[in-house]
C-alpha atoms as a PDB file:
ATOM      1  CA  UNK A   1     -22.858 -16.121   1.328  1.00  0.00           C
ATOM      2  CA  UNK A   2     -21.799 -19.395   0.377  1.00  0.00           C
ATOM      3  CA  UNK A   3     -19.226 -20.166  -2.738  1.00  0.00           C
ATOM      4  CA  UNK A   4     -20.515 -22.223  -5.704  1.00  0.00           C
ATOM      5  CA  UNK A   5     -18.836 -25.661  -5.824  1.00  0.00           C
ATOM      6  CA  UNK A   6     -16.970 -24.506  -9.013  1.00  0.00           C
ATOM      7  CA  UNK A   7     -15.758 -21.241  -7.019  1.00  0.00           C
ATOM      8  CA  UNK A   8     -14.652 -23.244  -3.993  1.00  0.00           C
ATOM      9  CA  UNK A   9     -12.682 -25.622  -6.280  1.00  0.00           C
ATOM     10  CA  UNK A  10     -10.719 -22.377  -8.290  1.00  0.00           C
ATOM     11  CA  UNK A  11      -9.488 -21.242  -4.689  1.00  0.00           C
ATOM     12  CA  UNK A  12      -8.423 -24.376  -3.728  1.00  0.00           C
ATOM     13  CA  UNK A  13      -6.305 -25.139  -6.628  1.00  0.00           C
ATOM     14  CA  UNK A  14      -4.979 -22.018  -6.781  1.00  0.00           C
ATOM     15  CA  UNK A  15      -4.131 -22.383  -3.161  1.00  0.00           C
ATOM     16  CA  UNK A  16      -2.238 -25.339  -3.830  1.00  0.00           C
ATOM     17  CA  UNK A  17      -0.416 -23.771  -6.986  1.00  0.00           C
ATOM     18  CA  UNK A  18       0.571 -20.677  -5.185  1.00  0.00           C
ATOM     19  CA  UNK A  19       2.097 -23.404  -2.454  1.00  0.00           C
ATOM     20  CA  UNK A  20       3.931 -25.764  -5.328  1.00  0.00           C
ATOM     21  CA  UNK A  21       4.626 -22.210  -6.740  1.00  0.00           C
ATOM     22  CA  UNK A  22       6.501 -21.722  -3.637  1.00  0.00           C
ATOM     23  CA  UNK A  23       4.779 -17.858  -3.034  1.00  0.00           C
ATOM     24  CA  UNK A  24       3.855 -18.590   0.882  1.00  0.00           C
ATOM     25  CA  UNK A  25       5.672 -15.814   2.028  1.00  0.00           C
ATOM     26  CA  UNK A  26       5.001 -12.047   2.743  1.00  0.00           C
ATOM     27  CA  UNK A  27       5.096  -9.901  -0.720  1.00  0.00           C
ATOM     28  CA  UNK A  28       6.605  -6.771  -1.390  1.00  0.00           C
ATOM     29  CA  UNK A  29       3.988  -4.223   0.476  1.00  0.00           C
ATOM     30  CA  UNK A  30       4.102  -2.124  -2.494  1.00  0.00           C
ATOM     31  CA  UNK A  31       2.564  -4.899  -4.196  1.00  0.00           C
ATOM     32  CA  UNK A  32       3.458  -7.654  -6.390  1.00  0.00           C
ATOM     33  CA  UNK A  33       4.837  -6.784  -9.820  1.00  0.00           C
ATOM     34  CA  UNK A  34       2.568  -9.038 -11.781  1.00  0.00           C
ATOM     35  CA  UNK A  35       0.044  -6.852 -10.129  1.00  0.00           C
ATOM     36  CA  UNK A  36       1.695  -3.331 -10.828  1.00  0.00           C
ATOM     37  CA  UNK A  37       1.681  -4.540 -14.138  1.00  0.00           C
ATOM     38  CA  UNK A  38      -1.871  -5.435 -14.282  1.00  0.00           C
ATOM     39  CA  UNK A  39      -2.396  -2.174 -12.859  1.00  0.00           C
ATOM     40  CA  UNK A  40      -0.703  -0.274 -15.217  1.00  0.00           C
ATOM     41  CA  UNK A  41      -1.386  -1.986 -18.516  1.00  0.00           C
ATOM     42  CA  UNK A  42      -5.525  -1.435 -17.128  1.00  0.00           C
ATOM     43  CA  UNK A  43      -4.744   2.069 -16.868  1.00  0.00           C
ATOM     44  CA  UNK A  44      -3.158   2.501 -20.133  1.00  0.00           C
ATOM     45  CA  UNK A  45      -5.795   0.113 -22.019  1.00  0.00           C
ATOM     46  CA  UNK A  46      -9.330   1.301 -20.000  1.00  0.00           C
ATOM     47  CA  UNK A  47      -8.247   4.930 -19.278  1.00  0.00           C
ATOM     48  CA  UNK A  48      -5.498   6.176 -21.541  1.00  0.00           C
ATOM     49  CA  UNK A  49      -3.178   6.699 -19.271  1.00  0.00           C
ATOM     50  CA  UNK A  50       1.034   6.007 -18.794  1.00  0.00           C
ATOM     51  CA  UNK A  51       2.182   4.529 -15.625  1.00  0.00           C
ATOM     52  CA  UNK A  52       5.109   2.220 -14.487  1.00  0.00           C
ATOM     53  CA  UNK A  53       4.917   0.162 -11.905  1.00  0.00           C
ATOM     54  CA  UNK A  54       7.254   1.863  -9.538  1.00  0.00           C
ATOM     55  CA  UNK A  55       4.754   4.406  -9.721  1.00  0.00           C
ATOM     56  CA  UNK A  56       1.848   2.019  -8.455  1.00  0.00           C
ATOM     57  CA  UNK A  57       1.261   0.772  -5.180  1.00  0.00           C
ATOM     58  CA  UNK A  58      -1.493  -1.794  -4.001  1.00  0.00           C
ATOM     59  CA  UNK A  59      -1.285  -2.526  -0.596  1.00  0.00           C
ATOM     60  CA  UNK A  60      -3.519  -3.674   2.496  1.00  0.00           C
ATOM     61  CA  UNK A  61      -4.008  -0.563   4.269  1.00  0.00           C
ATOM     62  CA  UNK A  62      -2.734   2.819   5.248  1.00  0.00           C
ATOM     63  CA  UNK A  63       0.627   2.124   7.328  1.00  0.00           C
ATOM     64  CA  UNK A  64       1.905  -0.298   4.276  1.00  0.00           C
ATOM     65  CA  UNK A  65       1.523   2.684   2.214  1.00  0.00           C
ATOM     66  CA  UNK A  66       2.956   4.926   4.385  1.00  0.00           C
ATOM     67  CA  UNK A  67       6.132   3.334   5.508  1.00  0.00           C
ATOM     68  CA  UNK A  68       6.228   0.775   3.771  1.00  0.00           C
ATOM     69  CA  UNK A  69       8.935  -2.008   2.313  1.00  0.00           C
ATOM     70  CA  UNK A  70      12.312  -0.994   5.081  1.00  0.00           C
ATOM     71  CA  UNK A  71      14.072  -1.274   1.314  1.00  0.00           C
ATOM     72  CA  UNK A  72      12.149   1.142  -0.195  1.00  0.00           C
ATOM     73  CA  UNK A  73      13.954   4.271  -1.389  1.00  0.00           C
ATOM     74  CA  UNK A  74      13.539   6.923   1.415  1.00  0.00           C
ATOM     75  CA  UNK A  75      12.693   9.674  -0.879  1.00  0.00           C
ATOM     76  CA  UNK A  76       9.826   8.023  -2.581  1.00  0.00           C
ATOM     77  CA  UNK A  77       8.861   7.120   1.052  1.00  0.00           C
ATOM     78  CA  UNK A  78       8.607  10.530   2.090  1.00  0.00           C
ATOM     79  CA  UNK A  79       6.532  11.432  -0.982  1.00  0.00           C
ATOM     80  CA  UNK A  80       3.861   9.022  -0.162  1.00  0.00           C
ATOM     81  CA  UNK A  81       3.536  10.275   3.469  1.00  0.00           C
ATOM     82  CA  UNK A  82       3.415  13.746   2.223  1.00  0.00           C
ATOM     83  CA  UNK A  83       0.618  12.745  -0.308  1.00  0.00           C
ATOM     84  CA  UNK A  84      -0.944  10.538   2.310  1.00  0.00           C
ATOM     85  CA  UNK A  85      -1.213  12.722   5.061  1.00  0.00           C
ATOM     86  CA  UNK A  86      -1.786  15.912   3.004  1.00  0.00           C
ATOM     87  CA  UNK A  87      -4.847  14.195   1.953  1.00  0.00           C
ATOM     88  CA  UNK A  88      -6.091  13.483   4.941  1.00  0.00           C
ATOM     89  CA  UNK A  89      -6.318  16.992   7.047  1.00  0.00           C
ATOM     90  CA  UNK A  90      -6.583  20.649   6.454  1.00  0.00           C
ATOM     91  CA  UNK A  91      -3.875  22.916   7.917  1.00  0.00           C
ATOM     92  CA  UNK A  92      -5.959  23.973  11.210  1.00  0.00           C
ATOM     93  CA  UNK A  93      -6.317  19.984  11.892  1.00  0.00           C
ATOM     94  CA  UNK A  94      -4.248  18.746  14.890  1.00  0.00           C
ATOM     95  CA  UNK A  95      -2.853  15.008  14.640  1.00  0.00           C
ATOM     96  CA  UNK A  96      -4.259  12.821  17.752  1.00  0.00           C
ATOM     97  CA  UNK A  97      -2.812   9.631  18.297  1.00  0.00           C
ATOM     98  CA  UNK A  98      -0.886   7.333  20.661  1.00  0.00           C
ATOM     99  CA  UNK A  99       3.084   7.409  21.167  1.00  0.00           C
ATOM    100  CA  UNK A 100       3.219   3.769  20.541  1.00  0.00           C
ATOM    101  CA  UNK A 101       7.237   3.867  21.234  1.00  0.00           C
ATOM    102  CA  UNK A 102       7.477   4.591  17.208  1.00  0.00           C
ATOM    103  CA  UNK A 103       8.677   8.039  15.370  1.00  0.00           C
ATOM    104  CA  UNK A 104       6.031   6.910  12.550  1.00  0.00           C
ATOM    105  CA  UNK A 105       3.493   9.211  13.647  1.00  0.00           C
ATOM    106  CA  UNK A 106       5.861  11.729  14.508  1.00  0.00           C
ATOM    107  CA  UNK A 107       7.213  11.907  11.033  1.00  0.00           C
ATOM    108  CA  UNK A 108       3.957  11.958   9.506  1.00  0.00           C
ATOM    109  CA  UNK A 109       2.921  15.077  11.482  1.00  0.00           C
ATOM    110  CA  UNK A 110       6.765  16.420  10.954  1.00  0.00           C
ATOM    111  CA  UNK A 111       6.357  16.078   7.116  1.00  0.00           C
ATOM    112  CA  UNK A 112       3.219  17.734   7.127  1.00  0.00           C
ATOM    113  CA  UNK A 113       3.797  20.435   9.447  1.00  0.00           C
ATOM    114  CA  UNK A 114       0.733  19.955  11.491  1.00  0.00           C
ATOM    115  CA  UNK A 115       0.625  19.893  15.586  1.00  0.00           C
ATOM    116  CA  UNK A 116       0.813  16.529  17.492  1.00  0.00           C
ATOM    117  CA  UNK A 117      -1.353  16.239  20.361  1.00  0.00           C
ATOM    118  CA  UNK A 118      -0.582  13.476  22.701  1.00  0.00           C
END
């Protein structure tokens, strides 16, 4: 799929505005707070409901969720694992995985309770 000329021109400038802006480097992986915002105020306007952005999170993928931001406070870290991993297995699953030289899947397993196979 190709963009339309006016599309290809929006992400350019906006390219070069984020650059001039000076927001080239890595963001929070929580998300943004302009975003969190966003986020919440859709909530709040689309679905009735109250959030604040330290509640939200918008990230790229699993891990950023999981362990996030090294700043983040380690007690709202090891809610989000629990809630992460809880979701994801029943309590007769085993956790199968590599030892990549990390205690991250260790401590997911750990939080959770469940068996790590390696």
């Amino acid at each position: 799929m190709t963009a339309s000329p006016a599309a290809a021109r929006f992400s350019a400038s906006s390219a070069l505005k984020a650059i001039r802006d000076g927001k080239t480097k890595y963001t929070p992986s929580d998300g943004i707070p302009e975003l969190k915002e966003a986020v919440c105020a859709k909530f709040a306007r689309e679905n009735g409901l109250s959030y604040t952005p330290s509640q939200v999170n918008v990230s790229p993928g699993g891990k950023a969720v999981l362990f996030g931001d090294p700043k983040m406070d380690k007690d709202r870290k090891q809610v989000l694992i629990r809630a992460f991993a809880k979701a994801l297995r029943t309590e007769d699953d085993y956790i199968f995985g590599p030892d990549m030289g990390t205690d991250e899947a260790m401590s997911c397993a750990v939080c959770v309770e469940a068996t790590r196979v390696r």
